[in-house]
N, C-alpha and C. Protein backbone atom coordinates (compact mmCIF):
# COMPACT_ATOMS: atom_id res chain seq x y z
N UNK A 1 -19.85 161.08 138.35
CA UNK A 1 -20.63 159.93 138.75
C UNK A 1 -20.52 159.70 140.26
N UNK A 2 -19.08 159.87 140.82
CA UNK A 2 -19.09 159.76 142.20
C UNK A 2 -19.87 160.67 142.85
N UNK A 3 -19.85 161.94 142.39
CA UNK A 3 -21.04 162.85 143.11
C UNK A 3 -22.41 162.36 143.11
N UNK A 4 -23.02 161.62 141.86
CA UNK A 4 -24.18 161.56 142.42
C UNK A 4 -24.29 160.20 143.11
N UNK A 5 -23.09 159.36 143.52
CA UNK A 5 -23.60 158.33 144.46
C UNK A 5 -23.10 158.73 145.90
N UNK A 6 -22.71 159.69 145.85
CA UNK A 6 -22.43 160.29 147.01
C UNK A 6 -23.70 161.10 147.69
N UNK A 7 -24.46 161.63 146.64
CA UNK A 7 -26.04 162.28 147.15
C UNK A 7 -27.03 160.95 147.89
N UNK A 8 -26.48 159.69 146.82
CA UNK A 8 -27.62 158.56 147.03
C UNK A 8 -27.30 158.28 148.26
N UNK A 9 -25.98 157.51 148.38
CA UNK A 9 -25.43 156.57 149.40
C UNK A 9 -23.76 157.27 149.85
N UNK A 10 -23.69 157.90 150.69
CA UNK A 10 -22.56 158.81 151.14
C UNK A 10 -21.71 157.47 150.96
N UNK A 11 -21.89 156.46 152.50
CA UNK A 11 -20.69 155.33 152.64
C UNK A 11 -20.06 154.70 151.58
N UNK A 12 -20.79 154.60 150.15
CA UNK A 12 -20.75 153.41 149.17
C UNK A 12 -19.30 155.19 148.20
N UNK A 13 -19.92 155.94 148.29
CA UNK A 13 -18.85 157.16 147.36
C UNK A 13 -17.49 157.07 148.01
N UNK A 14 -17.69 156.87 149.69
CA UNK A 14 -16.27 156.84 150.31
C UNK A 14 -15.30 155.67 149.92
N UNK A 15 -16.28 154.45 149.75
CA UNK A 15 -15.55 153.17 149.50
C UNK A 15 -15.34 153.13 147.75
N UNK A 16 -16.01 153.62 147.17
CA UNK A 16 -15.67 153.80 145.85
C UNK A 16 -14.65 154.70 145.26
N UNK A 17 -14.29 155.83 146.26
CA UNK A 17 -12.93 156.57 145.87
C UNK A 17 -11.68 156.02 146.52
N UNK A 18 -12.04 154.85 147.34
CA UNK A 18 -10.88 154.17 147.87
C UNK A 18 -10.34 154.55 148.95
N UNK A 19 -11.07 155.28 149.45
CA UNK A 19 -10.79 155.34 151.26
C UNK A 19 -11.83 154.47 151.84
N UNK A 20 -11.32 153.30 152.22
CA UNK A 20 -12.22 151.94 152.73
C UNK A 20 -12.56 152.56 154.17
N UNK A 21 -11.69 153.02 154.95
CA UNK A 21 -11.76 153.40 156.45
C UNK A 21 -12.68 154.86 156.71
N UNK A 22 -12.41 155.42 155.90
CA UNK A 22 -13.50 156.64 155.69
C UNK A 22 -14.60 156.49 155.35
N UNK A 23 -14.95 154.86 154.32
CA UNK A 23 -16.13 154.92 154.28
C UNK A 23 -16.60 154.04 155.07
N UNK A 24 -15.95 153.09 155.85
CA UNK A 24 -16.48 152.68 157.33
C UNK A 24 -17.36 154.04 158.24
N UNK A 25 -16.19 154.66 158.41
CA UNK A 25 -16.45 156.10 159.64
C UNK A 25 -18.01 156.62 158.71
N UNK A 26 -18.01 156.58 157.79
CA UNK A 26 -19.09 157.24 157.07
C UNK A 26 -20.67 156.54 157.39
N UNK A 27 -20.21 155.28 157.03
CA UNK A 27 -21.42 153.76 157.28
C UNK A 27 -22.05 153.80 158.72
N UNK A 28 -20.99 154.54 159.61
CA UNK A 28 -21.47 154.30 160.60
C UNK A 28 -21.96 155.53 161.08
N UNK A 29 -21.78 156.83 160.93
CA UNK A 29 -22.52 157.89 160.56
C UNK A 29 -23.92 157.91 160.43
N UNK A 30 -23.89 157.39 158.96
CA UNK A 30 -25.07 157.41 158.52
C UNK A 30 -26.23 156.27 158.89
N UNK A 31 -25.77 155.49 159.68
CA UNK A 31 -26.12 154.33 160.15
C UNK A 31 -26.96 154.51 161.52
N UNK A 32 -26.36 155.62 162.13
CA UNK A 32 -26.84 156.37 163.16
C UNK A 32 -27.88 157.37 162.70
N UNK A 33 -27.66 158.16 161.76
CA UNK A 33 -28.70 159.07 161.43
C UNK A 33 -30.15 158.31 161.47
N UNK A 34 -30.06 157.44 160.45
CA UNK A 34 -30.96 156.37 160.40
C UNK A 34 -31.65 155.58 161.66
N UNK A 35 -30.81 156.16 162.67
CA UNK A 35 -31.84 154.66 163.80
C UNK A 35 -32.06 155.99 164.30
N UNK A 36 -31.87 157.31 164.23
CA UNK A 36 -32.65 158.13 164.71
C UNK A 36 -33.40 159.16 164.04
N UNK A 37 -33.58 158.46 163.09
CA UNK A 37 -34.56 159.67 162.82
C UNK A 37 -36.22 159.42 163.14
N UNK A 38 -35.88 158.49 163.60
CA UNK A 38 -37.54 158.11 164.28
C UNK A 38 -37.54 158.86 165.58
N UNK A 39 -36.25 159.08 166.11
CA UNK A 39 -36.61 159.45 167.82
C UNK A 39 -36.75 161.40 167.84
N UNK A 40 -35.20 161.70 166.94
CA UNK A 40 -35.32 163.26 166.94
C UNK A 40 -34.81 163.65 165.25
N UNK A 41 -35.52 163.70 164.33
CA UNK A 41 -35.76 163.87 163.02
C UNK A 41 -34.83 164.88 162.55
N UNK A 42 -34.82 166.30 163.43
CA UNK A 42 -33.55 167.33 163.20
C UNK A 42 -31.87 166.63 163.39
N UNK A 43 -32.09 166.28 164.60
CA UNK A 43 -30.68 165.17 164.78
C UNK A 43 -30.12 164.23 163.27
N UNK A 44 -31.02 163.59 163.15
CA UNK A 44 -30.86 162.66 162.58
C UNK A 44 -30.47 163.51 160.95
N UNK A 45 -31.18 164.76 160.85
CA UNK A 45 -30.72 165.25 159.45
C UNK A 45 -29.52 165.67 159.22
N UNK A 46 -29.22 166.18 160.37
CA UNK A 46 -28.17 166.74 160.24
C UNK A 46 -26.80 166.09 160.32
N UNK A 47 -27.10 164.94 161.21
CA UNK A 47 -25.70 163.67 160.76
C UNK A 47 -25.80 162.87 159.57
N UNK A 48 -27.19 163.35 158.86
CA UNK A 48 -26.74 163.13 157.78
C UNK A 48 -25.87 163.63 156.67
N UNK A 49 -26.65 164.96 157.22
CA UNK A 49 -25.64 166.37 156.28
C UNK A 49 -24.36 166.03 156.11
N UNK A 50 -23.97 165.48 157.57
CA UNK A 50 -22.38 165.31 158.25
C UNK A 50 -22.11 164.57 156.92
N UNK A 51 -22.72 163.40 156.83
CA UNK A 51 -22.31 162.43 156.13
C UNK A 51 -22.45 162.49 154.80
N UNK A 52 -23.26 163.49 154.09
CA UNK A 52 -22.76 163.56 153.28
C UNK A 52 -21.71 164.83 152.45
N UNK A 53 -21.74 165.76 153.67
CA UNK A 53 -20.62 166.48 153.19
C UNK A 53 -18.85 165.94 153.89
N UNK A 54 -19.04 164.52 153.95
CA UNK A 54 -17.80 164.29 154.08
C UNK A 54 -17.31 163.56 153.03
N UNK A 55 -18.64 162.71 152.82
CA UNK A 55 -18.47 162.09 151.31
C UNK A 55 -18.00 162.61 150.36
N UNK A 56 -18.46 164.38 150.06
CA UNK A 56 -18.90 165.15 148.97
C UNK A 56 -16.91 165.92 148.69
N UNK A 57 -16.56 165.50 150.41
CA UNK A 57 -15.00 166.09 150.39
C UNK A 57 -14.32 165.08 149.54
N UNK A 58 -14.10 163.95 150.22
CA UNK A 58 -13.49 162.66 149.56
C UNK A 58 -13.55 162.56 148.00
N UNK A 59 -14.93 162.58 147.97
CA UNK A 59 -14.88 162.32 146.12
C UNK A 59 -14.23 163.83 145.67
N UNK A 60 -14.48 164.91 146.27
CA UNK A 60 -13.46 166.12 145.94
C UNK A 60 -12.02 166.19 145.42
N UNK A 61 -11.75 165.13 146.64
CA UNK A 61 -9.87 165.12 147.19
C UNK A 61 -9.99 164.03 146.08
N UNK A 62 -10.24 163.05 145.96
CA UNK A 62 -9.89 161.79 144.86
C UNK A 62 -9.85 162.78 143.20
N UNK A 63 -10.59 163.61 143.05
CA UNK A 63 -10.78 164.34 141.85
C UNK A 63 -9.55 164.59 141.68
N UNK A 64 -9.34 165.64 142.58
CA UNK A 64 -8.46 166.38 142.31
C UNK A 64 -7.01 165.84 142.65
N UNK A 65 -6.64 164.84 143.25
CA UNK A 65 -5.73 164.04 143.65
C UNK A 65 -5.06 163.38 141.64
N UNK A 66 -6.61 163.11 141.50
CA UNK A 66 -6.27 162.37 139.89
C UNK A 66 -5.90 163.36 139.20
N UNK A 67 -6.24 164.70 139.21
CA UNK A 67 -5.93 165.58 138.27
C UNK A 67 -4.62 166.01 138.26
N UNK A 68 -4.05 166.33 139.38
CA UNK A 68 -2.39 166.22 139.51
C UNK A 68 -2.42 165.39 139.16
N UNK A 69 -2.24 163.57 139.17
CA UNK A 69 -1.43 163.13 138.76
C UNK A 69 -0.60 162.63 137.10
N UNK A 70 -2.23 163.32 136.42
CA UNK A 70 -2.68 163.81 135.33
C UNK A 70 -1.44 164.60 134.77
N UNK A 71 -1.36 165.49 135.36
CA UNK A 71 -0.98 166.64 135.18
C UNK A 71 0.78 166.70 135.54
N UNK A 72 1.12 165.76 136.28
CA UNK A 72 2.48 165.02 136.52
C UNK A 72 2.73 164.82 135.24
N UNK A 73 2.29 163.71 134.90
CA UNK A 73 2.37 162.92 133.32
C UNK A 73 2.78 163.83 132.67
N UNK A 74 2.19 164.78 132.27
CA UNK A 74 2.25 165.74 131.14
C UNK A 74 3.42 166.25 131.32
N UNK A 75 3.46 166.86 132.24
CA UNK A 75 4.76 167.61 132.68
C UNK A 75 5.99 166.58 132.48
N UNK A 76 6.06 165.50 132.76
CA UNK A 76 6.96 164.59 132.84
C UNK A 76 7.22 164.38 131.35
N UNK A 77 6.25 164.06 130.50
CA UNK A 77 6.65 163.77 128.98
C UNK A 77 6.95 165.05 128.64
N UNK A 78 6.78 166.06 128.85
CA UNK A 78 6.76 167.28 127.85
C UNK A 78 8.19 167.85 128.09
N UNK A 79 8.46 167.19 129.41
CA UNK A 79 9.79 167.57 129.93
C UNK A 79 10.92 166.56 129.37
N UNK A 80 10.56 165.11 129.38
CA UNK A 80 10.99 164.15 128.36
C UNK A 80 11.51 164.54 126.95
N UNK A 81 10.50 165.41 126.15
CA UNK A 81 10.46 165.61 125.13
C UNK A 81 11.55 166.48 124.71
N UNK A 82 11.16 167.63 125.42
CA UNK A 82 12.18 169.09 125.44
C UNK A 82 13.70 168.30 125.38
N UNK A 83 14.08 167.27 126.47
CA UNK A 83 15.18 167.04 126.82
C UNK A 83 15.60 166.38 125.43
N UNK A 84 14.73 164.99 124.83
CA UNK A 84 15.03 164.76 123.28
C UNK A 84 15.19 165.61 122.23
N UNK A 85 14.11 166.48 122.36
CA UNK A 85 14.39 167.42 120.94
C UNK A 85 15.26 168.11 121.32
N UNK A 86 16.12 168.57 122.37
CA UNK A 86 17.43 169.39 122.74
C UNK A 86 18.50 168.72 122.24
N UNK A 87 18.61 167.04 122.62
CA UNK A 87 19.79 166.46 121.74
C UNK A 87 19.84 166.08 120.79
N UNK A 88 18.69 166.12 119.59
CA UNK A 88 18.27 166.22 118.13
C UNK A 88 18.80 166.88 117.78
N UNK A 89 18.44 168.35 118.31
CA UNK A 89 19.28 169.63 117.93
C UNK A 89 20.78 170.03 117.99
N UNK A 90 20.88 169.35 118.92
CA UNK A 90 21.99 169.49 119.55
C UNK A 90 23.71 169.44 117.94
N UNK A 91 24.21 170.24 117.93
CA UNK A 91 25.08 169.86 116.55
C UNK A 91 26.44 169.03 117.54
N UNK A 92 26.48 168.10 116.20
CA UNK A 92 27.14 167.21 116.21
C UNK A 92 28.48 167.46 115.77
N UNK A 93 29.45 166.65 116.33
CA UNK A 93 31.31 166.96 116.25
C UNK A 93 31.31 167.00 114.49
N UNK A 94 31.95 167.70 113.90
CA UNK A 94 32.18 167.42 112.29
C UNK A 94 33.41 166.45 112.71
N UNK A 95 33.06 165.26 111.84
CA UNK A 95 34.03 164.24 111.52
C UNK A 95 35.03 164.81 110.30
N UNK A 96 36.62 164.29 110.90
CA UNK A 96 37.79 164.49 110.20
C UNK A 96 38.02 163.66 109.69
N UNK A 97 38.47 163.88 108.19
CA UNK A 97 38.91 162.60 107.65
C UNK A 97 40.61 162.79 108.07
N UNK A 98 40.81 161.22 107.66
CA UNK A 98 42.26 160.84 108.52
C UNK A 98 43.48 161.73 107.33
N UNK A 99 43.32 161.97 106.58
CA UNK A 99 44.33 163.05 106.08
C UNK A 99 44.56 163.90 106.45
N UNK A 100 43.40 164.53 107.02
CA UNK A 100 43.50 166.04 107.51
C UNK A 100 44.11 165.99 109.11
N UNK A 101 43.99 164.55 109.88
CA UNK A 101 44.19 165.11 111.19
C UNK A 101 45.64 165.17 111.38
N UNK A 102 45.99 165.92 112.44
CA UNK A 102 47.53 166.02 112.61
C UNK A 102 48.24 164.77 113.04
N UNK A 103 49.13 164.50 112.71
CA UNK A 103 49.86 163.51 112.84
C UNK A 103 50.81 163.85 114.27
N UNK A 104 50.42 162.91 115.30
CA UNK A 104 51.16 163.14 116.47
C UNK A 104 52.36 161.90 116.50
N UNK A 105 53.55 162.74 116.36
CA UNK A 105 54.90 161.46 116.90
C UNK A 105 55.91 161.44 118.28
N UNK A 106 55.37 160.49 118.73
CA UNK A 106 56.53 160.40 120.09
C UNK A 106 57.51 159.93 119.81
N UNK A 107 58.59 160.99 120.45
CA UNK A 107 60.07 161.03 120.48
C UNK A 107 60.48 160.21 121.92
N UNK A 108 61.10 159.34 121.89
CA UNK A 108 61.56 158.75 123.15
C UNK A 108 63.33 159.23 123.54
């Protein structure tokens, strides 16, 4: 979804993946393209391009930023898990009954 509001409106994809300051720098980019494309039309396309292949990075980096952290999680429980089912497994002391254990006496 961020990609295609990044085709529509570059500035609004930057501020929507949560780089507020990037999508300032972007606003104003594209803000410029816009007051010139009346004067030199090539100019003006091409800071747009700018703008929106910076957008097109951002919503990139936010993707993939989420997907690690995604991917943390998993690792973290699965590693959680291993560590539980290791002391599940883990065998336990056999309990002595008190007949059987040795009888220790101090001699003074």
């Amino acid at each position: 979804m961020r990609y295609i509001i990044a085709l529509i409106w570059p500035p609004l994809a930057a501020v929507v993946s949560g780089k507020t300051w990037e999508g300032v720098l972007n606003a104003a980019l594209w803000f410029v393209a816009l007051i010139i494309i009346a004067i030199a039309p090539p100019l003006a396309f091409l800071l747009w391009l700018a703008s929106l292949i910076h957008a097109l990075v951002i919503v990139s980096v936010f993707y993939r930023t989420r997907r690690q952290q995604e991917l943390m999680m998993i690792m973290k429980a699965a590693h959680e898990g291993t560590a539980a089912a290791l002391q599940a497994t883990a065998p336990k002391p056999a309990k002595v009954p008190e007949e059987d254990r040795p009888q220790v006496v101090y001699k003074i």
